[in-house]
C-alpha atoms as a PDB file:
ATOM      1  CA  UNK A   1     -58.541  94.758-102.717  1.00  0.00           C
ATOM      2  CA  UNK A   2     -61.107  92.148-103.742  1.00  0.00           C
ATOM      3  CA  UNK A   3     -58.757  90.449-106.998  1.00  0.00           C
ATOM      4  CA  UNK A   4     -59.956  86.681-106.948  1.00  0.00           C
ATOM      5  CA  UNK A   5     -63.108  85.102-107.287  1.00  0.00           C
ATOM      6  CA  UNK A   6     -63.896  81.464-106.731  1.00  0.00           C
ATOM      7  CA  UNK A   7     -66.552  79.808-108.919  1.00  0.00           C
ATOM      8  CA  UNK A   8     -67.999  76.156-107.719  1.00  0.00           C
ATOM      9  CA  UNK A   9     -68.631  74.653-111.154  1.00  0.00           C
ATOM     10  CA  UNK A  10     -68.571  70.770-110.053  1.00  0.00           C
ATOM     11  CA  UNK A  11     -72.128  70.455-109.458  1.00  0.00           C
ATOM     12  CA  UNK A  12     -73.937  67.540-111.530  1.00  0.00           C
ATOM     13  CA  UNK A  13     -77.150  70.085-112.508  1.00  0.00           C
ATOM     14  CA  UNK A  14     -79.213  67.199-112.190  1.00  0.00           C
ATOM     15  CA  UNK A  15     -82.016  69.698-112.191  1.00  0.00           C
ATOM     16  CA  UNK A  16     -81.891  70.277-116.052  1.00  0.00           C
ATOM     17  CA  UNK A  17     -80.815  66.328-117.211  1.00  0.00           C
ATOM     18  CA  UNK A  18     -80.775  65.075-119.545  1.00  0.00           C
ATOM     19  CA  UNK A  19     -79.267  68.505-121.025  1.00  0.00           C
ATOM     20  CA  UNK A  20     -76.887  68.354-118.700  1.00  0.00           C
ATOM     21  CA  UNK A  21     -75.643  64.532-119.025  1.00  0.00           C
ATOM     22  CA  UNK A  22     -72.509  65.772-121.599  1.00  0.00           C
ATOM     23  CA  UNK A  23     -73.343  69.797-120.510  1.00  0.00           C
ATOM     24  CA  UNK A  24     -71.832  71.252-117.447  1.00  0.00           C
ATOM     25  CA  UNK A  25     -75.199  73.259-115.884  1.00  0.00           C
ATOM     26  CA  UNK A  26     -72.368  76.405-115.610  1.00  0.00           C
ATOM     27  CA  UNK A  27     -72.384  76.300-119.796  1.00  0.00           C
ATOM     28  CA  UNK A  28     -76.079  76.361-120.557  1.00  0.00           C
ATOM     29  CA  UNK A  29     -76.747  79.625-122.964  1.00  0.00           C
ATOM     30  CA  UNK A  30     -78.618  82.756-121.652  1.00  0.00           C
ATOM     31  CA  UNK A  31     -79.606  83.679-124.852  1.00  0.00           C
ATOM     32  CA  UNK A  32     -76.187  83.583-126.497  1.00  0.00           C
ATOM     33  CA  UNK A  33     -73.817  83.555-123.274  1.00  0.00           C
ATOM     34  CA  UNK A  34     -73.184  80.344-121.043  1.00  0.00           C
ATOM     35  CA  UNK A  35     -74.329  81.053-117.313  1.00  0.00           C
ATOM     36  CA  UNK A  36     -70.078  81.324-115.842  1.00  0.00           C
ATOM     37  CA  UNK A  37     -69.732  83.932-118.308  1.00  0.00           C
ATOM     38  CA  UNK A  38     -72.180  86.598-117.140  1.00  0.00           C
ATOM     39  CA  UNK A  39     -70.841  85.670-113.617  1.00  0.00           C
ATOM     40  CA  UNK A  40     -67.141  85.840-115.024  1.00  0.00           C
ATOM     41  CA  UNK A  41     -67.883  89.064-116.742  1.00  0.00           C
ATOM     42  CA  UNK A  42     -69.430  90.255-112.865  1.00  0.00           C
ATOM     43  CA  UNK A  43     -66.377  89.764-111.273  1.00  0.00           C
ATOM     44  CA  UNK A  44     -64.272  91.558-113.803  1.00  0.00           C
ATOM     45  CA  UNK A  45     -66.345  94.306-113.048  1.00  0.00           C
ATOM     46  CA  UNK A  46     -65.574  94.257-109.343  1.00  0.00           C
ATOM     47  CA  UNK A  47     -62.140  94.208-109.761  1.00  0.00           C
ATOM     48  CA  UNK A  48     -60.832  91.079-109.478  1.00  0.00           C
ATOM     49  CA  UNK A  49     -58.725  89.506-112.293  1.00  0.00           C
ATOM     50  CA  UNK A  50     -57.735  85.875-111.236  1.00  0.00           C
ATOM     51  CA  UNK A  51     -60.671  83.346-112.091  1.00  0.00           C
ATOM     52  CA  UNK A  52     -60.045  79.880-109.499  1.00  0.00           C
ATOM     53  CA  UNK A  53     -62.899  77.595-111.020  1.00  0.00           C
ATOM     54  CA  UNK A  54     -63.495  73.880-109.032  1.00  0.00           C
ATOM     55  CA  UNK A  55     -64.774  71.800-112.056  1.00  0.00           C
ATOM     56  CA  UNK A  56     -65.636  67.984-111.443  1.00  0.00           C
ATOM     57  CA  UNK A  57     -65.500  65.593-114.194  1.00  0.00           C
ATOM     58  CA  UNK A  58     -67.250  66.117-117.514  1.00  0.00           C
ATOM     59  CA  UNK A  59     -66.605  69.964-116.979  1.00  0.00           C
ATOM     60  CA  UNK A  60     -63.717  70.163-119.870  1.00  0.00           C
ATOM     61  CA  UNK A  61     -66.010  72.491-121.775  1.00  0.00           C
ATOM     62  CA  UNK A  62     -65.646  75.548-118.951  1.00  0.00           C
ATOM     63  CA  UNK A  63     -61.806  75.065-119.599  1.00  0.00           C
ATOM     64  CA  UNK A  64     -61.998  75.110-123.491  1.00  0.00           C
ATOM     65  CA  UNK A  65     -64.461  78.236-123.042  1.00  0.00           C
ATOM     66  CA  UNK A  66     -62.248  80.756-121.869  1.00  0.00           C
ATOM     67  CA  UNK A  67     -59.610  79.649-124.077  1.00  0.00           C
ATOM     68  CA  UNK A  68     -58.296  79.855-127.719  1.00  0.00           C
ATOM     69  CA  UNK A  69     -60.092  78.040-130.442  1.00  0.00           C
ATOM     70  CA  UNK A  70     -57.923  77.857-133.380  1.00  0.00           C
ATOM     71  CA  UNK A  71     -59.609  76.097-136.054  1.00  0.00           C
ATOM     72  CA  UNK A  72     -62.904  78.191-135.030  1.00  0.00           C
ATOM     73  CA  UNK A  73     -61.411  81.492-135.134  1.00  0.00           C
ATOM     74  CA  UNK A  74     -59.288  80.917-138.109  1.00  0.00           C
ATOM     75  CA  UNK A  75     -62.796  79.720-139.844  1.00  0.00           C
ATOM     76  CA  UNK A  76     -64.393  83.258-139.066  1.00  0.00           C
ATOM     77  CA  UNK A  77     -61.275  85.381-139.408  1.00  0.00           C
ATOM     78  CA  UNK A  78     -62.042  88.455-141.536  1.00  0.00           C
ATOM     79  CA  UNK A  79     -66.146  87.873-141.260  1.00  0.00           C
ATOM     80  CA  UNK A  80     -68.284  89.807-139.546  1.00  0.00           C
ATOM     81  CA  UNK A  81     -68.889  86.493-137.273  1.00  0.00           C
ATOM     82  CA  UNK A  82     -65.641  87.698-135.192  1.00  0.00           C
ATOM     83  CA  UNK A  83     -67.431  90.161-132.981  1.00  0.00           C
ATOM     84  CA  UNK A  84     -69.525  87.062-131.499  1.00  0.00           C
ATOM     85  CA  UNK A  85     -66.223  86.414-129.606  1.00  0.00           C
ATOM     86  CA  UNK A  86     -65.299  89.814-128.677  1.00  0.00           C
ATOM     87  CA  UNK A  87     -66.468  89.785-125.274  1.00  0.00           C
ATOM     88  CA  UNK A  88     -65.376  86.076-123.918  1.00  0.00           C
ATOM     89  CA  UNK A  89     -61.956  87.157-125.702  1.00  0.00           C
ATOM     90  CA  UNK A  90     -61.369  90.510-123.606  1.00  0.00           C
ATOM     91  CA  UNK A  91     -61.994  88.155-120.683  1.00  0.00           C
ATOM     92  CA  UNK A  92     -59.257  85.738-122.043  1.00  0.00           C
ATOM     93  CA  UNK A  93     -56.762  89.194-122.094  1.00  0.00           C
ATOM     94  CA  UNK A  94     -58.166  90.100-118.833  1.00  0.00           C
ATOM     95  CA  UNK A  95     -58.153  87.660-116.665  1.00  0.00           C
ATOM     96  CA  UNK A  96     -56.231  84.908-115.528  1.00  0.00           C
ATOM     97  CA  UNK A  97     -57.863  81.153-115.188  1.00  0.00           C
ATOM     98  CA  UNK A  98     -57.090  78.637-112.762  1.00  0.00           C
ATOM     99  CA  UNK A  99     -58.757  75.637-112.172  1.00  0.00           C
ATOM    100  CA  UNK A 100     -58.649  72.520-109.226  1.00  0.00           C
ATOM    101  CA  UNK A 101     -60.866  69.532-109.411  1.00  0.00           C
ATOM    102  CA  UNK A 102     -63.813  68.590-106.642  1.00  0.00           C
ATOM    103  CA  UNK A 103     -63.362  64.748-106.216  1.00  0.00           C
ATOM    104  CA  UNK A 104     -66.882  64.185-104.490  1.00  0.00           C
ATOM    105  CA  UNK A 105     -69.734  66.682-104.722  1.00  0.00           C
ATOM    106  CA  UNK A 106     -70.036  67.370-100.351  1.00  0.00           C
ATOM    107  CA  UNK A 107     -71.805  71.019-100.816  1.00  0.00           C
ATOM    108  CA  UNK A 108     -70.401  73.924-101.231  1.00  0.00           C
ATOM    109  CA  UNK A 109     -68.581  74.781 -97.925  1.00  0.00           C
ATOM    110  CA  UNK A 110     -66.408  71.657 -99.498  1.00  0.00           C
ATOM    111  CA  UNK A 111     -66.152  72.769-102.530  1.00  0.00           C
ATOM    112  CA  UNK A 112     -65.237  76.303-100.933  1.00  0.00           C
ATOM    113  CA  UNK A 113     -62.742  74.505 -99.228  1.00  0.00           C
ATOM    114  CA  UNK A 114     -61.522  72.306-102.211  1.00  0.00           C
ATOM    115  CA  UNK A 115     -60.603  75.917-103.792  1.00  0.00           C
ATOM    116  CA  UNK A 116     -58.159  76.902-100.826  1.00  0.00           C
ATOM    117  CA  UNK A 117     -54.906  76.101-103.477  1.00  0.00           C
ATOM    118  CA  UNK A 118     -56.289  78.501-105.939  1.00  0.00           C
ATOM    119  CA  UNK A 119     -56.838  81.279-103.227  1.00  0.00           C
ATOM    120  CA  UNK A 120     -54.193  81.090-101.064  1.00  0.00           C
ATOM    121  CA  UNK A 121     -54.618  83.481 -97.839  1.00  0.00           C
ATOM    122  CA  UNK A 122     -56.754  86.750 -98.939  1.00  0.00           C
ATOM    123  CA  UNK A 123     -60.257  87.775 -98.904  1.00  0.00           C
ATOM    124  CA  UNK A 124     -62.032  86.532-102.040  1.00  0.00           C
ATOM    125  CA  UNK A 125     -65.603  86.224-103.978  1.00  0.00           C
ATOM    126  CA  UNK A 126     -67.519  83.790-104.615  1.00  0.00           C
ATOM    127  CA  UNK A 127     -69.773  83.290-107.473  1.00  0.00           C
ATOM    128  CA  UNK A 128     -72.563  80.747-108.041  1.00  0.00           C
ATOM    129  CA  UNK A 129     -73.201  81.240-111.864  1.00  0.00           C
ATOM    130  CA  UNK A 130     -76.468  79.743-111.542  1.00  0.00           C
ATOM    131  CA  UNK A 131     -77.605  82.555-109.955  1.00  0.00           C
ATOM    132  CA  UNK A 132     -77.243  85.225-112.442  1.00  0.00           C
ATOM    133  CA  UNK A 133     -77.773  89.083-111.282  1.00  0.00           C
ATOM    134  CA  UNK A 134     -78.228  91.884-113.247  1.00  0.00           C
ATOM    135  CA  UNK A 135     -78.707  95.369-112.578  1.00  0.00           C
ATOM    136  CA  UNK A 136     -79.729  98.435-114.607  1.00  0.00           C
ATOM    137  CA  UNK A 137     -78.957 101.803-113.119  1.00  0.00           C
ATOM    138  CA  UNK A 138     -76.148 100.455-110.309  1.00  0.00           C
ATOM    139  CA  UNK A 139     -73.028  98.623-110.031  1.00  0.00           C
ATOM    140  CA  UNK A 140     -72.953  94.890-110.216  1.00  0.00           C
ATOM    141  CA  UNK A 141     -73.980  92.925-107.522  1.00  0.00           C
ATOM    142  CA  UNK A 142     -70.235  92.047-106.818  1.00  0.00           C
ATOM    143  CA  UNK A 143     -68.963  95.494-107.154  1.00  0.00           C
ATOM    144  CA  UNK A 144     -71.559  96.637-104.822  1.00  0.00           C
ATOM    145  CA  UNK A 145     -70.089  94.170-102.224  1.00  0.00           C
ATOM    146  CA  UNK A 146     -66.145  95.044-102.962  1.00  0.00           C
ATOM    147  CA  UNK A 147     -66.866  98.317-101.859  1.00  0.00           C
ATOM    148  CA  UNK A 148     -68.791  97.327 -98.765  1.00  0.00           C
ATOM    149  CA  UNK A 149     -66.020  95.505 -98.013  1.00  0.00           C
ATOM    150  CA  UNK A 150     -63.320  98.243 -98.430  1.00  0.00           C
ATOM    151  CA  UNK A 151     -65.339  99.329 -95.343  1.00  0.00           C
ATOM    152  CA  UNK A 152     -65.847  96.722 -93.616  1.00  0.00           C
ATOM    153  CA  UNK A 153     -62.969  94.146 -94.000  1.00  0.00           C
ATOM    154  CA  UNK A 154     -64.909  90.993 -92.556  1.00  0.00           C
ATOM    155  CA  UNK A 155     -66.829  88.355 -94.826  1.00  0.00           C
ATOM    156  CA  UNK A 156     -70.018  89.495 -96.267  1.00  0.00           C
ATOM    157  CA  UNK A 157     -73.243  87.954 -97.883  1.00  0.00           C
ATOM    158  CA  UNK A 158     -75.879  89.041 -99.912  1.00  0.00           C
ATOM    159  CA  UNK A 159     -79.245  88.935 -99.241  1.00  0.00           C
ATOM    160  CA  UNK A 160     -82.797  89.306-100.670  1.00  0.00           C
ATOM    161  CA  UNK A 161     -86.393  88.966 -99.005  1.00  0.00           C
ATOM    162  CA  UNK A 162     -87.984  85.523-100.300  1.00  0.00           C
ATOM    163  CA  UNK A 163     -91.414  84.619 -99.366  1.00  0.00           C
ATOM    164  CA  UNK A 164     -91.943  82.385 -96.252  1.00  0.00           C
ATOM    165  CA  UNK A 165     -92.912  79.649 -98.210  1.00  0.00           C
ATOM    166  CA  UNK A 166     -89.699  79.493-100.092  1.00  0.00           C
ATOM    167  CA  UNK A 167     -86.795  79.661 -96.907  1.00  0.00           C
ATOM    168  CA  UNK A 168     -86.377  75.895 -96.961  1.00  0.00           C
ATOM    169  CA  UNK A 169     -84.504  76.541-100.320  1.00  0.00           C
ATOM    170  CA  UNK A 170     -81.850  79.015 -98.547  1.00  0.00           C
ATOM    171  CA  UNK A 171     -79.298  79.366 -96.395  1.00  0.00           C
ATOM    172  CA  UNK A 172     -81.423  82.249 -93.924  1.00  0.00           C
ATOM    173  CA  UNK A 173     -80.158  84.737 -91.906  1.00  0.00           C
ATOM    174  CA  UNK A 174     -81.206  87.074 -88.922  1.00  0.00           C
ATOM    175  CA  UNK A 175     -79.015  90.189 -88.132  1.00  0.00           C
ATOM    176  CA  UNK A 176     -79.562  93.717 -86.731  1.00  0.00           C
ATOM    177  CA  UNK A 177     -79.549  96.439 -89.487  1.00  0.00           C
ATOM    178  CA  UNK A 178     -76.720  98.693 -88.618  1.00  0.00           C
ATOM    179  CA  UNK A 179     -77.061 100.675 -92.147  1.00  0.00           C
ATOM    180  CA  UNK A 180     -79.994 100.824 -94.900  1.00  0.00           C
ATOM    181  CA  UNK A 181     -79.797  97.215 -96.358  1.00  0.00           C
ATOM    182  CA  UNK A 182     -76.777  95.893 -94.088  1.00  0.00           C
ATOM    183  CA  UNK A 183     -76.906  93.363 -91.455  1.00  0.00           C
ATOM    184  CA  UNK A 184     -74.531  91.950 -88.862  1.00  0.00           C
ATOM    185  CA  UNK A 185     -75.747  88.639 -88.546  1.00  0.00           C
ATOM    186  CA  UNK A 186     -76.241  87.040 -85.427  1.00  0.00           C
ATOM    187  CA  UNK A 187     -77.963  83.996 -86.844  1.00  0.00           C
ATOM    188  CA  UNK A 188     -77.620  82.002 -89.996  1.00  0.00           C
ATOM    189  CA  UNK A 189     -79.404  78.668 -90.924  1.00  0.00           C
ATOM    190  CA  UNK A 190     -79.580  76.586 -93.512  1.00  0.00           C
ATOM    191  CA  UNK A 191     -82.420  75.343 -95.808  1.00  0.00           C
ATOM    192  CA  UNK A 192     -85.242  75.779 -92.434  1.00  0.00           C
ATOM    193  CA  UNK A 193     -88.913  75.394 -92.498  1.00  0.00           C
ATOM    194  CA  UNK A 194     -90.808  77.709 -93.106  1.00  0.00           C
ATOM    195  CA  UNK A 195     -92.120  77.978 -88.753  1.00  0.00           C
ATOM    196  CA  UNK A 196     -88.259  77.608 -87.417  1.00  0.00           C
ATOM    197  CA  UNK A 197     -86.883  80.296 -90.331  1.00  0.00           C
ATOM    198  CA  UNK A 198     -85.471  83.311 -88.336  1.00  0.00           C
ATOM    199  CA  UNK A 199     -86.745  85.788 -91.289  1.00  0.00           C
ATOM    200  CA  UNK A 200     -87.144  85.686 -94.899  1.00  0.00           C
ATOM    201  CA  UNK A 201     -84.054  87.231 -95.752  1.00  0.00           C
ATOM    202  CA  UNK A 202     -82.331  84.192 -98.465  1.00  0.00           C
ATOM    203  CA  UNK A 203     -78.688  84.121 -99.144  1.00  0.00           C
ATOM    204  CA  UNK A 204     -77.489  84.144-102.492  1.00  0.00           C
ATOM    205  CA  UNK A 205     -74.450  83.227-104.519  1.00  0.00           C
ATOM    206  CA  UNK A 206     -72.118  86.095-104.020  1.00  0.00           C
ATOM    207  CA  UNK A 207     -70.135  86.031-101.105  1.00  0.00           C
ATOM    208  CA  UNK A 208     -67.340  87.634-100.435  1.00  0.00           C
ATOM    209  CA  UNK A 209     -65.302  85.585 -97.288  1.00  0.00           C
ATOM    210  CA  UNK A 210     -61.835  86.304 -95.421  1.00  0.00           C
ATOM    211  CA  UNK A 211     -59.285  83.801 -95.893  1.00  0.00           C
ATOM    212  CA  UNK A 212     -60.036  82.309 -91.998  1.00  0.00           C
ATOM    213  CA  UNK A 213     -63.005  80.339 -93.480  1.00  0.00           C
ATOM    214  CA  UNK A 214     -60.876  77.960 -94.928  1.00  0.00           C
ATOM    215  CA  UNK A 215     -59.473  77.118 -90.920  1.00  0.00           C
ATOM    216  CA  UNK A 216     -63.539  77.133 -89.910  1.00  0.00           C
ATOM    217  CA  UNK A 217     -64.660  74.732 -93.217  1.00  0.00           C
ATOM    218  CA  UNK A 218     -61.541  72.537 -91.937  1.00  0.00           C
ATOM    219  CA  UNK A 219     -63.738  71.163 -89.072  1.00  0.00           C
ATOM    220  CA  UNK A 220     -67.268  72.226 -89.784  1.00  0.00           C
ATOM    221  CA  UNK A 221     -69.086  69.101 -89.242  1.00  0.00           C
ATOM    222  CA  UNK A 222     -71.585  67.719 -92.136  1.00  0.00           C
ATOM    223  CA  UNK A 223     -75.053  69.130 -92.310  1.00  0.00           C
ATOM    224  CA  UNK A 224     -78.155  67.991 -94.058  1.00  0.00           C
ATOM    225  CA  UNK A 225     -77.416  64.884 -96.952  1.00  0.00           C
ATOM    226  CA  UNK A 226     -73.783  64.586 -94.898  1.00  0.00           C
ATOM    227  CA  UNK A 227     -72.072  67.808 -97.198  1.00  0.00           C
ATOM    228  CA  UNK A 228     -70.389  70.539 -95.312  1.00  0.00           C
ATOM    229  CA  UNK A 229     -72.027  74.038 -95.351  1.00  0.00           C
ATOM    230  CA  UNK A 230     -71.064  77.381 -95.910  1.00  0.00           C
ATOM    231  CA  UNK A 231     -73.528  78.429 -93.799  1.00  0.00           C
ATOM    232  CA  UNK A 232     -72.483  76.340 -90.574  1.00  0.00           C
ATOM    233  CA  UNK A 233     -68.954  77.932 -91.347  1.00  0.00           C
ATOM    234  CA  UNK A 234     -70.166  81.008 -91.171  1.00  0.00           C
ATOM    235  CA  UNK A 235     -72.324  81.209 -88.453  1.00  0.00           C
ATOM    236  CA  UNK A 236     -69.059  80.152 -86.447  1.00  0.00           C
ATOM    237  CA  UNK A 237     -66.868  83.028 -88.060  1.00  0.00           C
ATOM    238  CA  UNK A 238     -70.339  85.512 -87.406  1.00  0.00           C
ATOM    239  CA  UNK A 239     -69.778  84.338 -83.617  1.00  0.00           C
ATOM    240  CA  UNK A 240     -66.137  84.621 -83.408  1.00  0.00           C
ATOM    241  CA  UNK A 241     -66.139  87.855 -85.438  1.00  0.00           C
ATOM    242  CA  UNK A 242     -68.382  89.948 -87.894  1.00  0.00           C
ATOM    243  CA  UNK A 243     -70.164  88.675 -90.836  1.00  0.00           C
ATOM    244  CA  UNK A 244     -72.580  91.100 -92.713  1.00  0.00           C
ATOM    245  CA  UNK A 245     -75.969  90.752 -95.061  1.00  0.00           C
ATOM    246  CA  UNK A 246     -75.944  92.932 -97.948  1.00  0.00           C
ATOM    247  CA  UNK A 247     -79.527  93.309 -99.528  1.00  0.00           C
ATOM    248  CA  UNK A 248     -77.892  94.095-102.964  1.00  0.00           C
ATOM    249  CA  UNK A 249     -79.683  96.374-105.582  1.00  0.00           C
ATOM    250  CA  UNK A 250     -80.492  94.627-108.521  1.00  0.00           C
ATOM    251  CA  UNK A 251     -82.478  91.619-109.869  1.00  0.00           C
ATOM    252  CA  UNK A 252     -81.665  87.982-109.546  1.00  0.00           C
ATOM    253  CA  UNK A 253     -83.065  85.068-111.674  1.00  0.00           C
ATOM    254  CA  UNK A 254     -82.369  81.687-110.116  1.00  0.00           C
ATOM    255  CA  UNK A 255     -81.170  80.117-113.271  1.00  0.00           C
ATOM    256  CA  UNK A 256     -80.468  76.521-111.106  1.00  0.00           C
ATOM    257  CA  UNK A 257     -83.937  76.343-111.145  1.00  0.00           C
ATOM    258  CA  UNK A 258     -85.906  76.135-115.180  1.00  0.00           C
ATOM    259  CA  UNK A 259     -88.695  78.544-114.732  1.00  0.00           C
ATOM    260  CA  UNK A 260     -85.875  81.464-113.290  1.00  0.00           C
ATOM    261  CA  UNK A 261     -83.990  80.318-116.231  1.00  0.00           C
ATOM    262  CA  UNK A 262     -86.708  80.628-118.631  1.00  0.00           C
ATOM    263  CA  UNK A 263     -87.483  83.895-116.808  1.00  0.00           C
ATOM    264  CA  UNK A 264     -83.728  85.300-117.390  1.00  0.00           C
ATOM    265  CA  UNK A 265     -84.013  83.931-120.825  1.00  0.00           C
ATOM    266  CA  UNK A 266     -86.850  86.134-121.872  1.00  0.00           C
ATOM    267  CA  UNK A 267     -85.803  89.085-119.462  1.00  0.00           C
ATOM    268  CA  UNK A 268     -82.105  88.912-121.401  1.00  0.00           C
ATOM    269  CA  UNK A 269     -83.531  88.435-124.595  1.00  0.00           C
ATOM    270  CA  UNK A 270     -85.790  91.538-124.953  1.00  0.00           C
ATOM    271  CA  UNK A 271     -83.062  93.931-123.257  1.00  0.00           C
ATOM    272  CA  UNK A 272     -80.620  92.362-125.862  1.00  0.00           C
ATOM    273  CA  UNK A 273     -83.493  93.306-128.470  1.00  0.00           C
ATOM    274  CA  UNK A 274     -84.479  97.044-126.988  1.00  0.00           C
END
């Protein structure tokens, strides 16, 4: 039901310069896979088969990715160097790649918005590929929210407990628990201190959101630094409708950040070696 999934890639990773002066931040290797690719591979796995990526300028590379390389493959044709693209190649066959530029980086409820053309009016996912999510013994994060939502029908976030000290990072959100580990939210608030934070329960990039968001981003009103929130939009769509909280199972490694992505790195590296 769930068949698109919208990836903001225009961000300037300013976090991680100078790598990312020439890099796009969405491209930096976990161990031998760039960051949109694990998320890329995540959405496959919840069903959804039409990648809309919002790129900014210098973000060619994502493009070239997740297409043919002619002169590269013809180079390792016939050697066993060939199954190092095996996996970003049955995403080329099984998906289909669409991409719209962000003119001026206003946050992500803009660049949600700038998407709209790729999307068109259906329920979609989001992915944020800096925050990469793995799980061992479950479904992925994403596919864990598809099937909430084949329930549910309304927009859905997920969730995980921070510590106190870390809610001014986070959109935050305060709900009644109507199910283990779901929550209709009844308050949502972006990036609080730590004393006016309704809980410690962060939001995280997956999202899945009904096509009305796009109507609510339309005249959300600029937040914090003047860029427009997702959270503002849906804090209106949680009080016109229902919004849920989804405390996924599984383990996420803010890879935005460069001791989470040090942390994935070794975390990826030893399962990759085990």
């Amino acid at each position: 039901m769930i068949t698109k999934c919208l990836f903001p890639a225009a961000g300037y990773g300013t976090r991680f310069l100078p790598a990312t002066k020439a890099m796009p931040k969405e491209m930096l290797p976990i161990v031998n896979k760039p960051l949109i690719q694990y998320g890329v591979e995540e959405a496959l796995s919840a069903g959804c088969h039409t990648m809309a990526i919002v790129t900014g300028r210098g973000k060619r590379s994502i493009e070239d990715h997740f297409d043919i390389s002619y002169e590269l493959e013809h180079q390792i044709q016939g050697t066993d160097k060939e199954e190092y693209l095996k996996e970003v190649r049955n995403l080329m066959h099984s998906c289909t790649f669409s991409y719209t530029r962000q003119n001026e980086m206003l946050g992500l409820g803009h660049a949600i918005l700038t998407g709209e053309t790729l999307i068109g009016n259906e329920a979609f996912a989001v992915i944020l590929a800096d925050d990469l999510c793995v799980t061992e013994t479950h479904k992925s994060v994403l596919a864990q929210m598809t099937e909430l939502y084949k329930r549910y029908k309304c927009s859905i976030v997920a969730i995980e407990e921070v510590q106190m000290s870390e809610v001014d990072k986070y959109g935050v959100i305060a709900g009644e628990e109507i199910e283990e580990g779901v929550y209709r939210v009844n308050f949502m608030v972006e990036k609080p201190k730590k004393e006016e934070a309704p809980s410690n329960l962060a939001v995280i990039g997956r999202y899945i959101l009904t096509p009305d968001i796009f109507d609510i981003l339309r005249v959300t009103k600029p937040g914090k630094k003047g860029e427009i929130q997702i959270t503002d939009a849906l804090m209106e769509q949680a009080r016109l409708k229902r919004v849920l909280a989804y405390k996924f199972k599984g383990k996420r490694y803010d890879c935005g950040s460069i001791d989470g992505f040090v942390e994935a790195t070794n975390a990826l590296y030893h399962k990759l070696r085990s």
